[in-house]
C-alpha atoms as a PDB file:
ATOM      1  CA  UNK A   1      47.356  -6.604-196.697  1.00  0.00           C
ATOM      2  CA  UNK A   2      44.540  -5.932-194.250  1.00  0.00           C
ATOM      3  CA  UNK A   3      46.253  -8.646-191.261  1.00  0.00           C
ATOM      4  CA  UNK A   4      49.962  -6.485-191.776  1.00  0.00           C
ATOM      5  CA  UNK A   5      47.546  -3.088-191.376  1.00  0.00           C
ATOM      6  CA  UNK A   6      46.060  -4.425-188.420  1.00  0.00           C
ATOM      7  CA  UNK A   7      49.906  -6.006-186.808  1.00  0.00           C
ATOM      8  CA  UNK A   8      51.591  -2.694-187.520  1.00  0.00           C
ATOM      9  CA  UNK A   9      48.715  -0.540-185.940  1.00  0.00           C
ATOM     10  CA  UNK A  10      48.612  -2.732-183.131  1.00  0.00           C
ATOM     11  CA  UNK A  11      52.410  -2.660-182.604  1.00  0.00           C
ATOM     12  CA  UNK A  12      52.482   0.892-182.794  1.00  0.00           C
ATOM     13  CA  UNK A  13      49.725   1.299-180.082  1.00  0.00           C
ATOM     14  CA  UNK A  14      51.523  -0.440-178.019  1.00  0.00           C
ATOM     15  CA  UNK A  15      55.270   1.468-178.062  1.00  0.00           C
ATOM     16  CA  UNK A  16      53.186   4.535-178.047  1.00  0.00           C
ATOM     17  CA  UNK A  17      51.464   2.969-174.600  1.00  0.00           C
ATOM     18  CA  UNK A  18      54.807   1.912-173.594  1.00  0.00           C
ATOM     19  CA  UNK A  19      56.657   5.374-174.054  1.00  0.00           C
ATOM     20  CA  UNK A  20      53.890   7.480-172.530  1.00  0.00           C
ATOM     21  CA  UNK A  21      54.302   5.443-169.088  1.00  0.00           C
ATOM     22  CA  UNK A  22      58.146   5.778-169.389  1.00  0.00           C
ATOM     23  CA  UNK A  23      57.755   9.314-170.337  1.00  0.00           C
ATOM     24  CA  UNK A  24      55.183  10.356-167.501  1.00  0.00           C
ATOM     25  CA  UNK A  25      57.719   8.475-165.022  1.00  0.00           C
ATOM     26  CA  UNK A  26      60.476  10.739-166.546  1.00  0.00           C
ATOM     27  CA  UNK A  27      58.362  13.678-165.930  1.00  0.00           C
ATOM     28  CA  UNK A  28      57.437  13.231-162.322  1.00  0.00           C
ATOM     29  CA  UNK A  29      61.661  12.475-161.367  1.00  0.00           C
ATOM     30  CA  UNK A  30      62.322  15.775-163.059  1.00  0.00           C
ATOM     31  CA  UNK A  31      59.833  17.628-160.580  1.00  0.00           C
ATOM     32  CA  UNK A  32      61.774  16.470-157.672  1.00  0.00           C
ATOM     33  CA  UNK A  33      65.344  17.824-157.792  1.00  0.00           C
ATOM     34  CA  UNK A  34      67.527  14.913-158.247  1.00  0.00           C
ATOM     35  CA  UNK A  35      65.868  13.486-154.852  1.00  0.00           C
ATOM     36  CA  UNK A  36      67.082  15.686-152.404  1.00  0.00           C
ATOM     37  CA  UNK A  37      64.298  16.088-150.086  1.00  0.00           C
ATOM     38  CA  UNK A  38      64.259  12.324-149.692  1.00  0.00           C
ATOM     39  CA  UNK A  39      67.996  12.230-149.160  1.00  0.00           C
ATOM     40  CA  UNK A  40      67.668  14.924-146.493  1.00  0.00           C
ATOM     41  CA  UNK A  41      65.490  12.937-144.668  1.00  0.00           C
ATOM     42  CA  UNK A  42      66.664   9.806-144.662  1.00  0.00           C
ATOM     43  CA  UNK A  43      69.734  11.310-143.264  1.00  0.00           C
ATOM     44  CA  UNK A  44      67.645  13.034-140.453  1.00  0.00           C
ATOM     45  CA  UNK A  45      66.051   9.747-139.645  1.00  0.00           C
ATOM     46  CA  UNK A  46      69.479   8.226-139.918  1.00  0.00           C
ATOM     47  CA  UNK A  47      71.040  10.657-137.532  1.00  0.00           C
ATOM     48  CA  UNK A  48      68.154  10.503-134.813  1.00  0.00           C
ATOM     49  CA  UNK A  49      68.470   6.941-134.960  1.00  0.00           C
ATOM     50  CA  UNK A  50      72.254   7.095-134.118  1.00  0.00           C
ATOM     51  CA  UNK A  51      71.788   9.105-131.765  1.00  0.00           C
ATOM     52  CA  UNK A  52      68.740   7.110-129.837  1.00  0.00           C
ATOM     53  CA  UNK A  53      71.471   3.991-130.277  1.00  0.00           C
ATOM     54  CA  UNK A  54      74.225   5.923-128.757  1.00  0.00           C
ATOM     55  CA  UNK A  55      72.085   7.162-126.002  1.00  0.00           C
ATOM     56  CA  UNK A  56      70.733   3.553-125.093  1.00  0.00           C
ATOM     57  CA  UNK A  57      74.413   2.188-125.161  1.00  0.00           C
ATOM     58  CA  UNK A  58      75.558   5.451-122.930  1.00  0.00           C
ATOM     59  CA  UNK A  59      72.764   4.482-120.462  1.00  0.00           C
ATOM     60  CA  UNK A  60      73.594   0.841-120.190  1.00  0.00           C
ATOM     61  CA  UNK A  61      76.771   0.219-117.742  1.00  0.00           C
ATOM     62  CA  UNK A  62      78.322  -2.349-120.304  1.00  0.00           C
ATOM     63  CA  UNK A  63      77.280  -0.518-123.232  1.00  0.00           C
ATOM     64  CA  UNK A  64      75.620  -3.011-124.990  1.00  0.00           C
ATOM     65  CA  UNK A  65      72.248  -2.634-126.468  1.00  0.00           C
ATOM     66  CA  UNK A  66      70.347  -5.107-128.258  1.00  0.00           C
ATOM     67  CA  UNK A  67      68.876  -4.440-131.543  1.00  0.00           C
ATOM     68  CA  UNK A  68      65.658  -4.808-130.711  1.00  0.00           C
ATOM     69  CA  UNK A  69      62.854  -3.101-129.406  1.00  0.00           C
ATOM     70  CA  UNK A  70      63.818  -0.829-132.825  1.00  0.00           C
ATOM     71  CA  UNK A  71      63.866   3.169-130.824  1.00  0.00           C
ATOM     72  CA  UNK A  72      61.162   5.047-132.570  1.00  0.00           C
ATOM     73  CA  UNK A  73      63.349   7.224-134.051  1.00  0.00           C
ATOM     74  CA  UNK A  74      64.731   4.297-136.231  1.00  0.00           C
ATOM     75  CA  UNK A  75      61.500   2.906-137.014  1.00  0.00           C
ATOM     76  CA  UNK A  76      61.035   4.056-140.897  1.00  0.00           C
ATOM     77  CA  UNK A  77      64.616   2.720-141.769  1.00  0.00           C
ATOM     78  CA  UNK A  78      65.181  -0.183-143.627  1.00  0.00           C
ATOM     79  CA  UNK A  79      66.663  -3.424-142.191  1.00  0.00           C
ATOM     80  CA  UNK A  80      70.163  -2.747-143.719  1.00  0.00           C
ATOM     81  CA  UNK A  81      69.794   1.118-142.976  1.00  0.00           C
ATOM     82  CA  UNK A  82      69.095   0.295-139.284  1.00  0.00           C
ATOM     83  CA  UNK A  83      71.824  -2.492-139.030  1.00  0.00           C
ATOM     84  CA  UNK A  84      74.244   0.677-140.161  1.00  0.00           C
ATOM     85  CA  UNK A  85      72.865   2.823-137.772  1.00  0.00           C
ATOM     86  CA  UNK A  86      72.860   0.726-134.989  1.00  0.00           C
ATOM     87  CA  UNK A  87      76.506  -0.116-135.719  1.00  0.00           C
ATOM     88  CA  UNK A  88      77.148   3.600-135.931  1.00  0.00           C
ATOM     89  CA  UNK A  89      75.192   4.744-132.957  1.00  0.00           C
ATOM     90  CA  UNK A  90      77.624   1.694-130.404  1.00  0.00           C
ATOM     91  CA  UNK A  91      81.002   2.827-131.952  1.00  0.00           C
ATOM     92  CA  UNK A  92      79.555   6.849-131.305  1.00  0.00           C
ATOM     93  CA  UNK A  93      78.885   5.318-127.490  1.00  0.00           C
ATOM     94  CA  UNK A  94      82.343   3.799-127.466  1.00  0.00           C
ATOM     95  CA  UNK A  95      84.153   6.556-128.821  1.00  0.00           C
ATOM     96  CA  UNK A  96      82.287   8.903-125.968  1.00  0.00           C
ATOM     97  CA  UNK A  97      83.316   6.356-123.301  1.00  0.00           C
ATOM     98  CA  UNK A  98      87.059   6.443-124.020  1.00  0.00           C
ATOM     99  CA  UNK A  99      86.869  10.316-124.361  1.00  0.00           C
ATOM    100  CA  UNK A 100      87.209  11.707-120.561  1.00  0.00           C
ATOM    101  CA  UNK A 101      85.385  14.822-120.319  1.00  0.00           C
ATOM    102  CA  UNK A 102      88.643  16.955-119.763  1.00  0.00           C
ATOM    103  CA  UNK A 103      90.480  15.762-123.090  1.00  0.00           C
ATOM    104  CA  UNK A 104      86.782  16.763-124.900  1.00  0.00           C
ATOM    105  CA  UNK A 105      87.224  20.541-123.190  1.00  0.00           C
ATOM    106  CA  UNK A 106      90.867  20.667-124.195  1.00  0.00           C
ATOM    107  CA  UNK A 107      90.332  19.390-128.039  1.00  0.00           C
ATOM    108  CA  UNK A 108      87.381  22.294-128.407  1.00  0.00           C
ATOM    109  CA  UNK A 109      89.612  24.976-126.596  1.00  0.00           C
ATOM    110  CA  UNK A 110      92.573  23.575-129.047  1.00  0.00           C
ATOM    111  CA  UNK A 111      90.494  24.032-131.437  1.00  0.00           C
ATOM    112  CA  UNK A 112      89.875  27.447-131.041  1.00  0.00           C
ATOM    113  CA  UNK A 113      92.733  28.846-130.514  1.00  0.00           C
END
């Protein structure tokens, strides 16, 4: 009787152990909105690094840029994250390039109206 005392107190220390770290991970999620702030800054660091890749393409005459150096701006993204930026920031280059500068005044003035 003593061993199943000693089992069952022993088991029970250890969900109890067990729950408290799931709970006190629980509790520190809840004090962050649903992640928000983090989402809102990865997207800032996204953007900036979009726009350092377009900028880089715009300034090259062929408008190709290698991958690396990684700009500063795109230095906290991961390797898939930057791979999608750095896709994103060449076709934002290429879409500027076919885009004279006239058609750009007429589509905002279009738009206006």
């Amino acid at each position: 009787m003593g061993t199943r005392t000693v089992h069952a107190a022993a088991v029970i220390a250890i969900t109890l152990l067990l729950t408290g770290c799931s709970t006190g991970g629980d509790a520190h999620d809840k004090s962050t909105p649903s992640g928000t702030p983090a989402a809102a800054e990865k997207a800032e660091v996204t953007r900036a690094c979009v726009d350092a890749i377009a900028d880089r393409a715009a300034a090259h005459k062929g408008g190709a840029v290698r991958s690396h150096p990684v700009p500063a701006p795109c230095a906290r993204l991961s390797d898939a994250d930057y791979l999608d930026a750095y896709m994103k920031g060449l076709e934002q280059a290429h879409r500027a390039r076919k885009t004279p500068q006239g058609e750009t005044d007429k589509a905002a003035d279009a738009g206006g109206s």
